[in-house]
PDB file of N, CA and C in Angstrom:
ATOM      1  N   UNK A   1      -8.287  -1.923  -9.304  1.00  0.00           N
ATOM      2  CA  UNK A   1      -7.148  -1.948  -8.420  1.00  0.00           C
ATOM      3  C   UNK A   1      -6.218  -0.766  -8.702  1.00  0.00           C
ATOM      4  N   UNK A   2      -5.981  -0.716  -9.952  1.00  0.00           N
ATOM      5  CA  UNK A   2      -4.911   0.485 -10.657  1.00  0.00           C
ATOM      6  C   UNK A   2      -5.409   2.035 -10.142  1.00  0.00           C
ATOM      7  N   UNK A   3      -6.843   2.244 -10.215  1.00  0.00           N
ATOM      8  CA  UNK A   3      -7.559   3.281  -9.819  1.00  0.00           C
ATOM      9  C   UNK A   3      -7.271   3.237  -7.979  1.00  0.00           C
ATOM     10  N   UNK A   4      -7.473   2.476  -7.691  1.00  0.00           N
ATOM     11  CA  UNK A   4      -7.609   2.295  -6.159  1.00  0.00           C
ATOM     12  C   UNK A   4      -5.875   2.536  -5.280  1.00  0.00           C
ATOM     13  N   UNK A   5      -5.209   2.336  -6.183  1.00  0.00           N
ATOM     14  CA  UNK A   5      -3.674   2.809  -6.149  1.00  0.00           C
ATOM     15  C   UNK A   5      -3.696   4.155  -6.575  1.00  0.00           C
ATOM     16  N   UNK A   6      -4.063   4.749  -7.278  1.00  0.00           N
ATOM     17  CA  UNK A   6      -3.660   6.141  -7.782  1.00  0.00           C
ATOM     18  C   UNK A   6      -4.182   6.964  -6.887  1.00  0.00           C
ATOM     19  N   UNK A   7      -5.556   6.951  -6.320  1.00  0.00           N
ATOM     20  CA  UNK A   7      -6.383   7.584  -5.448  1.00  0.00           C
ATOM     21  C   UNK A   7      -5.559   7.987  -4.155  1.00  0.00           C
ATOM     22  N   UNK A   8      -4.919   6.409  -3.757  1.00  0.00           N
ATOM     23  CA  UNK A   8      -4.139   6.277  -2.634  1.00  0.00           C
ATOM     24  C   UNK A   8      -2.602   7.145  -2.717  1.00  0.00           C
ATOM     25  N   UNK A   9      -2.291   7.189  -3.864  1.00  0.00           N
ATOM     26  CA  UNK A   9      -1.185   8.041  -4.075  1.00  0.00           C
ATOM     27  C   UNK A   9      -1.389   9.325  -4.207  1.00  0.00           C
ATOM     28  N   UNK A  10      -2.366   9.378  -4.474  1.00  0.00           N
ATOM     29  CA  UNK A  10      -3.213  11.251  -4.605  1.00  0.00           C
ATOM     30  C   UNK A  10      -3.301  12.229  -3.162  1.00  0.00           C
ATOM     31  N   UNK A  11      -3.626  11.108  -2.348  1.00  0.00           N
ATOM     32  CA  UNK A  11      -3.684  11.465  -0.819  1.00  0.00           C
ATOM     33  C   UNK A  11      -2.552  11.655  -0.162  1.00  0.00           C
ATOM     34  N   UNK A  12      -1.542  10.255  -0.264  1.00  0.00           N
ATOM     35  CA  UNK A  12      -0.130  10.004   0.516  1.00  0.00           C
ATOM     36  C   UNK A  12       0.385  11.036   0.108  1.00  0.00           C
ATOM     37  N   UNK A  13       0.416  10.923  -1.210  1.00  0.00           N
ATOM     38  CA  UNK A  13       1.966  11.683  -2.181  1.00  0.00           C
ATOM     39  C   UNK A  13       1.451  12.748  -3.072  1.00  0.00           C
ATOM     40  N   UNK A  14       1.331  13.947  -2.454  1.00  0.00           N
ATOM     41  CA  UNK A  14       0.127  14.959  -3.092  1.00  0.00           C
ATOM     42  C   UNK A  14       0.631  15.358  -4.478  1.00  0.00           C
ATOM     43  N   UNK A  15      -0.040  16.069  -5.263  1.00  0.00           N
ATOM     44  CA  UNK A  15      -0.064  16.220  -6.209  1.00  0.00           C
ATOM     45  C   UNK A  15       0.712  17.231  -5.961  1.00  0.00           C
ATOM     46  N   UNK A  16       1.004  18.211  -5.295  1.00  0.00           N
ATOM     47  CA  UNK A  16       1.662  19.662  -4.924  1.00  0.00           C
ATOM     48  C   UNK A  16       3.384  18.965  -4.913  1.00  0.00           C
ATOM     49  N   UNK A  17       3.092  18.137  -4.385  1.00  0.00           N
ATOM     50  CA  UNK A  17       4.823  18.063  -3.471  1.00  0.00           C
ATOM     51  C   UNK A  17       5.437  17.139  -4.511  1.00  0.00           C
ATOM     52  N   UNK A  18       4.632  16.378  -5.596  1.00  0.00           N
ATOM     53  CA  UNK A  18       5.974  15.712  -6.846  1.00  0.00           C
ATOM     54  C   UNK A  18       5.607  16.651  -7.990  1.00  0.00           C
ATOM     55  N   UNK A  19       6.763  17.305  -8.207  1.00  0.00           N
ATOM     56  CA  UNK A  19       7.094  18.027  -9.643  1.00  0.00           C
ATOM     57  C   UNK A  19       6.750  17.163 -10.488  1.00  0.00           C
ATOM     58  N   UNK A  20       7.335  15.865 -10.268  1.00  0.00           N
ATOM     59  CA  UNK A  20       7.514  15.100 -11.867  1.00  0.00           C
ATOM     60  C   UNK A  20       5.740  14.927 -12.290  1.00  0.00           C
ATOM     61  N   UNK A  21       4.736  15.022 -11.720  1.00  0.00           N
ATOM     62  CA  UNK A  21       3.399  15.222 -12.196  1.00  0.00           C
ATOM     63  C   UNK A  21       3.073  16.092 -12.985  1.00  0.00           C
ATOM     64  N   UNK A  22       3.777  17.199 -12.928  1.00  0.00           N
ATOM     65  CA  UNK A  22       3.312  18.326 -14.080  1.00  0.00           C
ATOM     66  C   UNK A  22       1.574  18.569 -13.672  1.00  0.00           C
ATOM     67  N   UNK A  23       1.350  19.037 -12.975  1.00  0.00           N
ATOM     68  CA  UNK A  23       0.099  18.793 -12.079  1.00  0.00           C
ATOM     69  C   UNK A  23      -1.232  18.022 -12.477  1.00  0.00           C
ATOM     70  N   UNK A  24      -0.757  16.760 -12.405  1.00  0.00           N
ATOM     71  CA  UNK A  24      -1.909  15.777 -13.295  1.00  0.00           C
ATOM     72  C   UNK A  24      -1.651  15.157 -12.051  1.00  0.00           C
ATOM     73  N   UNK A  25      -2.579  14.266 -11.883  1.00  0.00           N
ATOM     74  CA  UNK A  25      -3.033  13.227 -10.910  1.00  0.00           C
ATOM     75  C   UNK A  25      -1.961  12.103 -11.305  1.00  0.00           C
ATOM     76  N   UNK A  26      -1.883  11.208 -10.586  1.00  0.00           N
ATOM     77  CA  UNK A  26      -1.232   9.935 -11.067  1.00  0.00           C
ATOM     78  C   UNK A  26      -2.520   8.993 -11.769  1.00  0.00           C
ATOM     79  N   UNK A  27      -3.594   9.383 -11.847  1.00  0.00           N
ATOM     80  CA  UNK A  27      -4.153   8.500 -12.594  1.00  0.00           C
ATOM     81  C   UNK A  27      -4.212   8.990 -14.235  1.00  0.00           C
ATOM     82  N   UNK A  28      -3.694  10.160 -14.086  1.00  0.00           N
ATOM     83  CA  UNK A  28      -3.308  11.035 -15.466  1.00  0.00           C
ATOM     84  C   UNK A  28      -2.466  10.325 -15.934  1.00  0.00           C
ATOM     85  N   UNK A  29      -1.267   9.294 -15.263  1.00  0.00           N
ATOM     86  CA  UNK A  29      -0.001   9.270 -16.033  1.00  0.00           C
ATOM     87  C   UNK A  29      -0.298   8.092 -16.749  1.00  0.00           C
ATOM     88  N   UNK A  30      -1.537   7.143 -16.130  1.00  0.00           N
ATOM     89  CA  UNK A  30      -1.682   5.874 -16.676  1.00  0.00           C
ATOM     90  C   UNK A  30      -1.505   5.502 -18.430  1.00  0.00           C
ATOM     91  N   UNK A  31      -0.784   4.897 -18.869  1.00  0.00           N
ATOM     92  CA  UNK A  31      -1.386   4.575 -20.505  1.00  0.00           C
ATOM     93  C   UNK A  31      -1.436   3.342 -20.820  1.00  0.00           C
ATOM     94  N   UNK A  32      -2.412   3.273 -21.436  1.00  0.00           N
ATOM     95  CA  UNK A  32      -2.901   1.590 -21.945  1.00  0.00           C
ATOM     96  C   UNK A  32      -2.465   1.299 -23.362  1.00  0.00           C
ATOM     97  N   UNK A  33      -2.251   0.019 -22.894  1.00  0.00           N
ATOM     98  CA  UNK A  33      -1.348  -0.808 -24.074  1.00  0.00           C
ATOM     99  C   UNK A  33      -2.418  -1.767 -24.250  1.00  0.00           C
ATOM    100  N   UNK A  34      -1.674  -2.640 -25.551  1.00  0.00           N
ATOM    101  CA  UNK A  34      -2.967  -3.986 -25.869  1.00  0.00           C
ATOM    102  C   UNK A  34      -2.412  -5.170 -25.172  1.00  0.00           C
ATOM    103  N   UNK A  35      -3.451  -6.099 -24.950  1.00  0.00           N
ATOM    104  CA  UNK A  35      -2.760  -6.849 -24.004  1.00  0.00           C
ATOM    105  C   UNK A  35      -2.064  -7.909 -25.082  1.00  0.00           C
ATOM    106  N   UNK A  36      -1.475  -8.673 -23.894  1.00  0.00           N
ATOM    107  CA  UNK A  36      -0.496  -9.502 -25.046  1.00  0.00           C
ATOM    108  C   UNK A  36      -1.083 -10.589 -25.147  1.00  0.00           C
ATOM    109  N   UNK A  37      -0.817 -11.477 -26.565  1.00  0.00           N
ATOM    110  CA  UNK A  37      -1.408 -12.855 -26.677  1.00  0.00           C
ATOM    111  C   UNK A  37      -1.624 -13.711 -25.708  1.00  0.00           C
ATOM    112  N   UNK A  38      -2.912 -14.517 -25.135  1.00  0.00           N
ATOM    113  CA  UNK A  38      -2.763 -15.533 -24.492  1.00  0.00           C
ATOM    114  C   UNK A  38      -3.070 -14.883 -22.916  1.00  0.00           C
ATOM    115  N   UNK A  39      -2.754 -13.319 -22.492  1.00  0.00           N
ATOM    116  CA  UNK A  39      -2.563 -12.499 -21.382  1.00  0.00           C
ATOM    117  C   UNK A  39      -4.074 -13.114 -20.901  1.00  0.00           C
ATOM    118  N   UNK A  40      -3.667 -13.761 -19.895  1.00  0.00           N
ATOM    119  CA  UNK A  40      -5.078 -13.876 -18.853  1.00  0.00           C
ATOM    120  C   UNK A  40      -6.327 -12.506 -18.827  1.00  0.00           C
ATOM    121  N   UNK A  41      -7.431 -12.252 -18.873  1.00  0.00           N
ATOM    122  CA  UNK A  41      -8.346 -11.061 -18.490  1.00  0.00           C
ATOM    123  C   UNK A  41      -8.254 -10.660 -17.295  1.00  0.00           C
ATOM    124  N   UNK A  42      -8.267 -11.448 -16.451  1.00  0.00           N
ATOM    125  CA  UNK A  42      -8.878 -11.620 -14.837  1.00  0.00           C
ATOM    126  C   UNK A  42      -8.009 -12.161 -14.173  1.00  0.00           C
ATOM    127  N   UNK A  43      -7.843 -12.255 -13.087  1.00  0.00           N
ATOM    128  CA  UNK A  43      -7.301 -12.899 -11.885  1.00  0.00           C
ATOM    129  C   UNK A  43      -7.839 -13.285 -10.788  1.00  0.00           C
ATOM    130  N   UNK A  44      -8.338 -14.321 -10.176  1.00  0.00           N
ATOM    131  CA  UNK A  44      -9.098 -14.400  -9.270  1.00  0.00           C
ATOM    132  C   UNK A  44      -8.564 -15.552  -8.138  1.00  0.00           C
ATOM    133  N   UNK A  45      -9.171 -14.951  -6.900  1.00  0.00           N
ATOM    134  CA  UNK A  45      -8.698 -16.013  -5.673  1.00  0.00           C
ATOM    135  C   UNK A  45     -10.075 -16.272  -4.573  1.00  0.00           C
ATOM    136  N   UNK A  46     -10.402 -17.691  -4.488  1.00  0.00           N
ATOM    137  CA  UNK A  46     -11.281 -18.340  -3.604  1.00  0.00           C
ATOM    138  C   UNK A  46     -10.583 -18.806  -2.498  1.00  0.00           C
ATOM    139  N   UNK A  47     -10.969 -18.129  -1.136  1.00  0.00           N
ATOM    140  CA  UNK A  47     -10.105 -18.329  -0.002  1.00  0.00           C
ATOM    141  C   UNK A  47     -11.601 -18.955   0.793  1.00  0.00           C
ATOM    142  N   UNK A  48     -12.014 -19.562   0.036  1.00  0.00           N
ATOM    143  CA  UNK A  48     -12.766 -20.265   0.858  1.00  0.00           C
ATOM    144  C   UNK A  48     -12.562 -21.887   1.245  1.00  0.00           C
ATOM    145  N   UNK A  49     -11.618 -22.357   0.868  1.00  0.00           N
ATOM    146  CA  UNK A  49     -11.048 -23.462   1.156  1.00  0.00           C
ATOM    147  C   UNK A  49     -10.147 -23.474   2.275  1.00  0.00           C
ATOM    148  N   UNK A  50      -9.465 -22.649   2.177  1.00  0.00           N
ATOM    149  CA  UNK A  50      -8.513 -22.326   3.546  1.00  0.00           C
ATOM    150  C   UNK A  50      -9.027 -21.765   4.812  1.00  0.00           C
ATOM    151  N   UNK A  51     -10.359 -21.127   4.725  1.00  0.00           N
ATOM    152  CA  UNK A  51     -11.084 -20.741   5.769  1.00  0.00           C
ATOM    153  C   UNK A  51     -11.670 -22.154   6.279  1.00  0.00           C
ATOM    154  N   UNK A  52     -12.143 -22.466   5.372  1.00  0.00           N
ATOM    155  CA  UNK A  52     -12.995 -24.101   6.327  1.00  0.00           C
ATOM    156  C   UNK A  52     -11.809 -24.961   6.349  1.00  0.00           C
ATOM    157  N   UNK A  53     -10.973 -24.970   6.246  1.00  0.00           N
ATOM    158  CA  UNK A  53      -9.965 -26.496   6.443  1.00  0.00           C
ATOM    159  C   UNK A  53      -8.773 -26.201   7.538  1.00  0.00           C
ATOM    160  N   UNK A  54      -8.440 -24.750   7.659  1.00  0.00           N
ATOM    161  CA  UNK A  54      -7.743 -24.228   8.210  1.00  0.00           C
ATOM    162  C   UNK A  54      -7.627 -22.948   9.076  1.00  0.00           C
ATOM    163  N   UNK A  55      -9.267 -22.383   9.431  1.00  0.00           N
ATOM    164  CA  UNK A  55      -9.655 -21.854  10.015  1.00  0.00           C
ATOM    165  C   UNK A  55      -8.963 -20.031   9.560  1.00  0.00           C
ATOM    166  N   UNK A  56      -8.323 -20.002   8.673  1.00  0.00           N
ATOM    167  CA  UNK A  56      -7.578 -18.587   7.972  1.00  0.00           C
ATOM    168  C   UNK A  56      -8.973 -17.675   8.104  1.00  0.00           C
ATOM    169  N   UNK A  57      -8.562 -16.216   8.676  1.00  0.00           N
ATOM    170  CA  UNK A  57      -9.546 -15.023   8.472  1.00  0.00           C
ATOM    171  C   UNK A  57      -7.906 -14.482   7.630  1.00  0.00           C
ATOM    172  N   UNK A  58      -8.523 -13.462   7.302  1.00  0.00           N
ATOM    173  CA  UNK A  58      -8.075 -12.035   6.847  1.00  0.00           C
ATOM    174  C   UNK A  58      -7.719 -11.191   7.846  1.00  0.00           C
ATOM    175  N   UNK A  59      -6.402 -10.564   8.103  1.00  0.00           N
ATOM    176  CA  UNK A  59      -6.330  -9.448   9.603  1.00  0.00           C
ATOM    177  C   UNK A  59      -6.988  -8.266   9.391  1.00  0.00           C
ATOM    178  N   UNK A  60      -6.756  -7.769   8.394  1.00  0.00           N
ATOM    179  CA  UNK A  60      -7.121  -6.280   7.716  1.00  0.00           C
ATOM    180  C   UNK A  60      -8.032  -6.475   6.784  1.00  0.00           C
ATOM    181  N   UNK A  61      -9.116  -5.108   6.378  1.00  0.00           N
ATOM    182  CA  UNK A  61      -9.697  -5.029   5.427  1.00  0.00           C
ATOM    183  C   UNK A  61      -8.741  -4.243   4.257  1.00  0.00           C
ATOM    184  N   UNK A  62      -9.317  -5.338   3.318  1.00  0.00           N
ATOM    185  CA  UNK A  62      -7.982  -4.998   1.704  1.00  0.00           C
ATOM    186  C   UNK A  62      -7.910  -3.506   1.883  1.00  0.00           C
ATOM    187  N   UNK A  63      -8.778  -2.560   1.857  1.00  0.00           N
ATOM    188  CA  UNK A  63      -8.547  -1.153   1.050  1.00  0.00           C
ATOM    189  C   UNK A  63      -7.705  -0.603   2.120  1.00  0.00           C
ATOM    190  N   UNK A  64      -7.436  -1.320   3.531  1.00  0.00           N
ATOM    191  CA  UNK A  64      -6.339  -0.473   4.746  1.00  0.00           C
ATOM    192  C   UNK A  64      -4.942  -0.946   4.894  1.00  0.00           C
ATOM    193  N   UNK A  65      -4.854  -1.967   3.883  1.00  0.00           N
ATOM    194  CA  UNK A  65      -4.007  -3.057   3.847  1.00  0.00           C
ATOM    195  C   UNK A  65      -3.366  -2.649   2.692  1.00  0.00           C
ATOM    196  N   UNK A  66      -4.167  -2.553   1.473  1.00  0.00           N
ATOM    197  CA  UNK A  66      -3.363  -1.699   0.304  1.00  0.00           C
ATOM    198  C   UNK A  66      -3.070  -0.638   0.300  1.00  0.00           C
ATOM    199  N   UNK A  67      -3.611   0.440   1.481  1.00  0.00           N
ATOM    200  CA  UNK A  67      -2.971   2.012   1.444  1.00  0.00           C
ATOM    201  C   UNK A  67      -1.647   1.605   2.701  1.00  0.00           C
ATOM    202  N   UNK A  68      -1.559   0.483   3.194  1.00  0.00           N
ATOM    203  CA  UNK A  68      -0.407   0.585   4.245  1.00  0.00           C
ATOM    204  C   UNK A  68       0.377  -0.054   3.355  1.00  0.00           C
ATOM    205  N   UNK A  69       0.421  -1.043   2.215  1.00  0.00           N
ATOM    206  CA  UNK A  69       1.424  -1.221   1.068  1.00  0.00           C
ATOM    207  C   UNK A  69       1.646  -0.119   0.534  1.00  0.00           C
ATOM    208  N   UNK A  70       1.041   0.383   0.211  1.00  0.00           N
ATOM    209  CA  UNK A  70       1.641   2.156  -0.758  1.00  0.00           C
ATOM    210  C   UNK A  70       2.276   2.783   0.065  1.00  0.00           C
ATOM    211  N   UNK A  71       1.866   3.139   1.436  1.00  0.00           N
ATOM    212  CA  UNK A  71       2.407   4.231   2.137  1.00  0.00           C
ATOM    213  C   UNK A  71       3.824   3.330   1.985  1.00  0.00           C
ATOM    214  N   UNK A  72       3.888   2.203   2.473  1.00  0.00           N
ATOM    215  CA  UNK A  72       5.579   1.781   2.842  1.00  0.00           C
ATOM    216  C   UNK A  72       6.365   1.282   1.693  1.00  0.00           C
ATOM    217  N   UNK A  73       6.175   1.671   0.305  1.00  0.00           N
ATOM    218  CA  UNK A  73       6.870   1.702  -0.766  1.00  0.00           C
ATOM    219  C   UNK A  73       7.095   3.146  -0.421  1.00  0.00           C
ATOM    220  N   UNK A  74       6.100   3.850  -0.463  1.00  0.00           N
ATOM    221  CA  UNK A  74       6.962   5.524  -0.708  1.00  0.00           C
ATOM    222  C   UNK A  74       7.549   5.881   0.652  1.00  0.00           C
ATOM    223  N   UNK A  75       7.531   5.061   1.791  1.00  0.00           N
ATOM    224  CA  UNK A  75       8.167   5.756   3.063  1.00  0.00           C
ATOM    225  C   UNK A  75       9.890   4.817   2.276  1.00  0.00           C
ATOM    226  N   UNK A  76       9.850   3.361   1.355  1.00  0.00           N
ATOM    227  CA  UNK A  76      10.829   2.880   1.307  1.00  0.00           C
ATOM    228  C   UNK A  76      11.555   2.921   0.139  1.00  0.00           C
ATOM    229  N   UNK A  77      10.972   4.207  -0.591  1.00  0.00           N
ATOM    230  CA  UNK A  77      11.494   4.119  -1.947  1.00  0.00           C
ATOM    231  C   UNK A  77      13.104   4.338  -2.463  1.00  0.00           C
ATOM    232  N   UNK A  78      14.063   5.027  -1.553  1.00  0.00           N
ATOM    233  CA  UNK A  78      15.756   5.383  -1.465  1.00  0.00           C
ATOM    234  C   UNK A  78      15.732   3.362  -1.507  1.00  0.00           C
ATOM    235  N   UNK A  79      15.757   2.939  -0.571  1.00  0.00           N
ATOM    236  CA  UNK A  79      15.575   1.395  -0.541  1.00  0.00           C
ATOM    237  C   UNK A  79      15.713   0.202  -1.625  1.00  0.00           C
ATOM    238  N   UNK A  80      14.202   0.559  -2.476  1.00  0.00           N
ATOM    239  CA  UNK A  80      13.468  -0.231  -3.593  1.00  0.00           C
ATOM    240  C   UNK A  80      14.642   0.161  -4.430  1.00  0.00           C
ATOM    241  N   UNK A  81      14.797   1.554  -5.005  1.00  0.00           N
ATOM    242  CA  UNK A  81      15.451   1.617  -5.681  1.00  0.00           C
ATOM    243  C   UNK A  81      17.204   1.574  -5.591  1.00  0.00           C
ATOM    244  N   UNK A  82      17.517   1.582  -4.800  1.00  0.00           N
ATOM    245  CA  UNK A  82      18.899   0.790  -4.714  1.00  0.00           C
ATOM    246  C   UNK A  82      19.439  -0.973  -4.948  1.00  0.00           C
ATOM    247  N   UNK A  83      18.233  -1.262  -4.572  1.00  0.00           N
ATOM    248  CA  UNK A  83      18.052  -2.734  -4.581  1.00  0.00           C
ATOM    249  C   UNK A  83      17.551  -3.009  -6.031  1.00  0.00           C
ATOM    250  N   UNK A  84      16.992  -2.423  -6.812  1.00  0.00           N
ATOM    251  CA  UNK A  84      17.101  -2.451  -8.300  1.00  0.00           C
ATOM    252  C   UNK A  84      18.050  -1.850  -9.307  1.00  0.00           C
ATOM    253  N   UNK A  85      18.902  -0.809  -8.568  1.00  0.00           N
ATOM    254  CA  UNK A  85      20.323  -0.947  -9.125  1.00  0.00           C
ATOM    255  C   UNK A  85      21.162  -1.408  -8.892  1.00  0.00           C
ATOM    256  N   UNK A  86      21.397  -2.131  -8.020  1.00  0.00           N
ATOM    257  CA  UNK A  86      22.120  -3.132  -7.595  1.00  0.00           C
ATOM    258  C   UNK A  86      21.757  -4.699  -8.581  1.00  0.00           C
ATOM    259  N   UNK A  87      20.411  -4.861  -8.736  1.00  0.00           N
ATOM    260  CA  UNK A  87      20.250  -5.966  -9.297  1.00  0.00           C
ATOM    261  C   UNK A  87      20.858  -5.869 -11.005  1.00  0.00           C
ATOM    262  N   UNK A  88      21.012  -4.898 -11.501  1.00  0.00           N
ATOM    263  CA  UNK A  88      21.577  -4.815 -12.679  1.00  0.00           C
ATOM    264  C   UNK A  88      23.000  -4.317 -12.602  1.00  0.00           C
ATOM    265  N   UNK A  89      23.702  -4.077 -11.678  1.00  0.00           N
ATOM    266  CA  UNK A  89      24.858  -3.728 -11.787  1.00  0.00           C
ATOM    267  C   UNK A  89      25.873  -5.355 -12.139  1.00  0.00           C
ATOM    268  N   UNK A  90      25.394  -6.470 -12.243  1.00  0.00           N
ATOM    269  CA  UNK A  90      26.520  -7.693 -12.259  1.00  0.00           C
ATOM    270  C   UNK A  90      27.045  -8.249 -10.873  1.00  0.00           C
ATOM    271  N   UNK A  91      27.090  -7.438  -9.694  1.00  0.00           N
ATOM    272  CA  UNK A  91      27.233  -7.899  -8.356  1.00  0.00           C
ATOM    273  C   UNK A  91      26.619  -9.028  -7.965  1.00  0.00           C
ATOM    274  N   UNK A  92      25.510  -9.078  -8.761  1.00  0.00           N
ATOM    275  CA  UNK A  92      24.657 -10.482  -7.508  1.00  0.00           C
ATOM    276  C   UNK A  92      24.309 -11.467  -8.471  1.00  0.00           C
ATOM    277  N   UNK A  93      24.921 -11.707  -9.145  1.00  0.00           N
ATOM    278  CA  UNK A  93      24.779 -12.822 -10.684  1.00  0.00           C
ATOM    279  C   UNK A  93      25.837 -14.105  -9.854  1.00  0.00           C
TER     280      UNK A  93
END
């Protein structure tokens, strides 16, 4: 998934046009830590219960669905990040 995000950011958000890359890929910036005690391996979801009981498809295929989540974090990033300084400023406690 992490790979499948970086790729997608490689394309959207070129490597030319963010300085802060120092011209490495974003899969360059990744660093791995150990996981923490108890930290699940995996994550997994069976949507096959909701398809037969409730007739649910999927609209999109995931990999067009996760590059239209990326694109609209970085079309909304002035946004995201106001709304996370705001959450630490004491205003909304």
């Amino acid at each position: 998934m992490v790979n499948s995000i970086c790729a997608i950011l490689n394309e959207l958000h070129t490597i030319a046009n963010n300085p802060d890359l120092g011209g490495r890929s974003y899969k360059g910036l990744m660093n791995f830590v150990n996981d923490r005690p108890g930290h699940d391996r995996r994550y997994a979801i069976n949507c096959d219960k909701i398809k037969k009981e409730r007739g649910w498809r999927r609209r999109q295929d995931f990999k067009i669905a996760l590059k239209l989540t990326v694109n609209w974090h970085l079309e909304n990033m002035e946004c995201i990040e106001r709304k996370y300084l705001f959450r630490g400023s004491g205003f909304n406690e």
